[in-house]
Protein backbone atom coordinates (compact mmCIF):
# COMPACT_ATOMS: atom_id res chain seq x y z
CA UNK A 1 145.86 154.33 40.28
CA UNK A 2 146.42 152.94 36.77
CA UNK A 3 149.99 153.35 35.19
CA UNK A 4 149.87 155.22 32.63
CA UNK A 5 150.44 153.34 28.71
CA UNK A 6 153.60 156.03 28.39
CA UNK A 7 155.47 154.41 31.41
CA UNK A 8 157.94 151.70 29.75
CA UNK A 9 157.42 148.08 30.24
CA UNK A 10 157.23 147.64 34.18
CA UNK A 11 156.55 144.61 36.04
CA UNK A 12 154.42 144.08 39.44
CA UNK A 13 156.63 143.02 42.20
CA UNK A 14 154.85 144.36 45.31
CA UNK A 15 151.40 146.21 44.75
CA UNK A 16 150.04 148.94 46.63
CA UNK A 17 147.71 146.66 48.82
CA UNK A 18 150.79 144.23 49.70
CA UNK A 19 153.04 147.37 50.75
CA UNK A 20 149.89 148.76 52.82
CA UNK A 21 150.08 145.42 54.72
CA UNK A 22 153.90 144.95 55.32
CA UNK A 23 154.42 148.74 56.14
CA UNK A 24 151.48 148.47 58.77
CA UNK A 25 153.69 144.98 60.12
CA UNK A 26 156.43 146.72 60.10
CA UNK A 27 154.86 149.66 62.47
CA UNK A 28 153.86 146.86 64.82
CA UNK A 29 157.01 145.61 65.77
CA UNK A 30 159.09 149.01 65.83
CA UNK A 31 156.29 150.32 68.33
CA UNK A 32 156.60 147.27 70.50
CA UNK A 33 160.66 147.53 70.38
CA UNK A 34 160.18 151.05 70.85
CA UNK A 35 157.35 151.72 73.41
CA UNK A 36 159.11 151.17 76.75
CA UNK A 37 162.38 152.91 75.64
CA UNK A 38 160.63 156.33 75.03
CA UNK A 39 159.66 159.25 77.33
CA UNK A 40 157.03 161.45 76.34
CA UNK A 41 159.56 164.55 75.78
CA UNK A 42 162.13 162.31 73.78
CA UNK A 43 159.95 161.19 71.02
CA UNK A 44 161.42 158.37 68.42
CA UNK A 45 163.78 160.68 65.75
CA UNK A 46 162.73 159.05 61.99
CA UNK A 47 165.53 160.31 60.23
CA UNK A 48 164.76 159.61 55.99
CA UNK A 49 167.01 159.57 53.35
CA UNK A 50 165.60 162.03 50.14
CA UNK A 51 164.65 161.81 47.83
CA UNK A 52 163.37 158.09 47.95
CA UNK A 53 162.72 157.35 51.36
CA UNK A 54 160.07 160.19 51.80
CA UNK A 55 157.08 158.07 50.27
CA UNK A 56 158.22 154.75 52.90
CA UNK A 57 159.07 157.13 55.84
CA UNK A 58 155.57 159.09 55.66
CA UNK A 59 153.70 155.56 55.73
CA UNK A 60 155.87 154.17 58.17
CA UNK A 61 155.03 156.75 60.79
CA UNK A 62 151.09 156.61 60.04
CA UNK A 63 151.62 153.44 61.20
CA UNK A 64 153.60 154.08 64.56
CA UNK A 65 151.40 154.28 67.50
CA UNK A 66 154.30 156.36 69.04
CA UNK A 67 155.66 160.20 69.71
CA UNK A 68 157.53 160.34 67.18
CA UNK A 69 159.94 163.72 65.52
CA UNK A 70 161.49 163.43 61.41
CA UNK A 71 164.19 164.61 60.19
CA UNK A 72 165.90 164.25 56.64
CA UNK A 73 169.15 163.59 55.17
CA UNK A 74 169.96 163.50 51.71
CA UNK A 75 172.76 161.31 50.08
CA UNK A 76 174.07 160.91 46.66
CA UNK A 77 176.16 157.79 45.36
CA UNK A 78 174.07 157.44 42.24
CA UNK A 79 174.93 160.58 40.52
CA UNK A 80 172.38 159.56 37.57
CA UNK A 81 174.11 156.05 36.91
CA UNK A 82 172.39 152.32 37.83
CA UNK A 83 175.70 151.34 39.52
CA UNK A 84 176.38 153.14 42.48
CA UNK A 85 179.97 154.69 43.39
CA UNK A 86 181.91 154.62 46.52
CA UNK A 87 181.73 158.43 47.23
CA UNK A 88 178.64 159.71 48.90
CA UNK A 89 178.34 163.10 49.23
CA UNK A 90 175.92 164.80 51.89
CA UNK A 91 173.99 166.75 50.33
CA UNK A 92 171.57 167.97 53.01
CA UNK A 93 172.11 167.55 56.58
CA UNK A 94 170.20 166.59 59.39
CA UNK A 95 168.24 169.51 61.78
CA UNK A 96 167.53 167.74 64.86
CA UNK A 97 170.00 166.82 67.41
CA UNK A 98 171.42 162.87 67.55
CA UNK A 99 172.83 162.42 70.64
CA UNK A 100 171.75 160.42 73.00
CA UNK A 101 168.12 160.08 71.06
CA UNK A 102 166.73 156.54 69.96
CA UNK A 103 167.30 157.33 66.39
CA UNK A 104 165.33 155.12 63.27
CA UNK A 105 166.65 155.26 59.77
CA UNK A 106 163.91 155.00 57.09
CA UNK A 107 165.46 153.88 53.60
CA UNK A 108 163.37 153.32 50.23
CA UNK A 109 166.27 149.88 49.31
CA UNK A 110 169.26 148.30 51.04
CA UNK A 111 171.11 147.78 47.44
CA UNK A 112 175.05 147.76 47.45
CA UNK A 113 174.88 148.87 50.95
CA UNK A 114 178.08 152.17 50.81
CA UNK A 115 175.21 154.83 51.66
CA UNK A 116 173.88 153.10 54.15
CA UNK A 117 177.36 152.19 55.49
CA UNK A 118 178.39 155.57 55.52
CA UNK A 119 175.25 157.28 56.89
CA UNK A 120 175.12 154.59 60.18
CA UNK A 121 178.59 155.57 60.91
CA UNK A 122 178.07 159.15 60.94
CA UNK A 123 175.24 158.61 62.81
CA UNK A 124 176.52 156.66 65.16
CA UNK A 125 179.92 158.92 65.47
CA UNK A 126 176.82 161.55 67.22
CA UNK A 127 176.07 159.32 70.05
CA UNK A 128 172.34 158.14 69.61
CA UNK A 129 171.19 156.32 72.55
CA UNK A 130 170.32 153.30 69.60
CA UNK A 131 170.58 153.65 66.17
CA UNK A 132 168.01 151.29 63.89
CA UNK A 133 167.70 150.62 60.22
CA UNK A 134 164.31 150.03 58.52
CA UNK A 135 164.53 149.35 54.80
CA UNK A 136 160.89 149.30 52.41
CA UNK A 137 163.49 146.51 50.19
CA UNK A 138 166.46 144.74 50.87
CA UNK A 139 168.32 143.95 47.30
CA UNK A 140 170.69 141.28 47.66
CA UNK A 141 172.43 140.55 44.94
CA UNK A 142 174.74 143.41 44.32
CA UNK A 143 175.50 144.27 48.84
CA UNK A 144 179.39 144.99 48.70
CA UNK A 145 179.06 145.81 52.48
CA UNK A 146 177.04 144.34 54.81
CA UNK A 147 174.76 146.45 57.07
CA UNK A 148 172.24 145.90 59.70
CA UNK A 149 169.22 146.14 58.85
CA UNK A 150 166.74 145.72 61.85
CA UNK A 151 163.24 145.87 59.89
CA UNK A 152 162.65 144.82 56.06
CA UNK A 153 159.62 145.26 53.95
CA UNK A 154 160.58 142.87 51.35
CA UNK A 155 163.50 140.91 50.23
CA UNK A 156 164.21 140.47 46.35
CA UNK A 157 167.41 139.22 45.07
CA UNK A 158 168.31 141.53 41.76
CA UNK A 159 165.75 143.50 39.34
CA UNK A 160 166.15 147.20 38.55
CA UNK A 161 163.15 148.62 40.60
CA UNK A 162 161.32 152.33 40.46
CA UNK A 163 157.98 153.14 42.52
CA UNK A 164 157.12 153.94 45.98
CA UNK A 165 159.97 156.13 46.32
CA UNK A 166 162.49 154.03 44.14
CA UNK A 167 163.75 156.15 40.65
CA UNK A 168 165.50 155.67 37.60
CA UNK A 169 167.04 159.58 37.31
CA UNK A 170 164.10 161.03 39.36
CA UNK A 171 161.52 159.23 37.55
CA UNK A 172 159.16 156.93 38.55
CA UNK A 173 158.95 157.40 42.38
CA UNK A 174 155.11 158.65 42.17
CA UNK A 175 154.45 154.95 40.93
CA UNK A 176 152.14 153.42 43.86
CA UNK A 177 153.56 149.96 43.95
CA UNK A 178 156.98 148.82 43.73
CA UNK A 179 158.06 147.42 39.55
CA UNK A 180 160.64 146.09 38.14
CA UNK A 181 161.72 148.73 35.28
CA UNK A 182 162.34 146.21 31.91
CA UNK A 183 164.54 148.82 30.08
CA UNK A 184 165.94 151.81 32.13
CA UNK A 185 164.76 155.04 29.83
């Protein structure tokens, strides 16, 4: 897919190919932690976080060669800004049962860290038999609280970045690879 002239100035960090690779890595290793922990009637929950993990999450599980059930959240801290706040509000919550389930987050970036925070220990407050993190980017520079984050597609330190899920208010997420954004529109 070409990006279109109208976008505004983005740069390449991780293309399409190199997110192909690392996502299919990443399915390795959670079906070898996972594959001796599951029964066949208690499949894996993949529990996403809308609106940006839904483009991560649905590649993630192609590439899980285990039962496997989804189920969504969605969280606000953003409220249209670049800088997120310290109130998350639930916007949608989950379906499925938690407890006592082996229970994987899927997140499109590990940034400041609060909705993460938040969402782990309302997770965890339901009992999961294990509760996991995977995260398509870990974003350093700006974590005010440190979370665990059991899988990583990539690491970057700082850069505003939209595709593959990541926005800049709603836009942008359709964008196959994963760009820094030079000027947020």
């Amino acid at each position: 897919m070409a990006i279109s002239s109208q976008l505004p100035a983005l740069e390449t960090v991780f293309s399409p190919q190199e997110i192909g690779v690392r996502v299919a890595e990443m399915g390795r290793a959670i079906t070898l932690d996972y594959q001796d922990l599951l029964a066949p009637e208690e499949p894996l929950l993949v529990i996403g976080i809308l609106n940006g993990a839904f483009i991560f999450l649905a590649d993630l599980v192609r590439n899980l060669d285990l039962p496997v059930q989804i189920d969504f959240v969605r969280l606000s801290s953003y409220q249209n800004q670049t800088e997120a706040s310290t109130h998350v509000v639930m916007l949608k919550n989950l379906e499925k049962e938690v407890k006592g389930r082996h229970v994987l987050v899927a997140e499109d970036i590990a940034d400041y860290g609060l909705t993460l925070a938040w969402l782990l220990e309302h997770l965890r407050r339901k009992k999961p038999a294990s509760l996991k993190l995977a995260v398509a980017v870990n974003k350093t520079a700006r974590r005010r609280v440190e979370i665990p984050l059991d899988y990583i597609g990539f690491t970057v330190e700082d850069g505003f970045l939209v595709g593959y899920g990541l926005d800049y208010a709603e836009k942008y997420r359709q964008l196959p690879g994963i760009y820094v954004l030079k000027t947020p529109q």
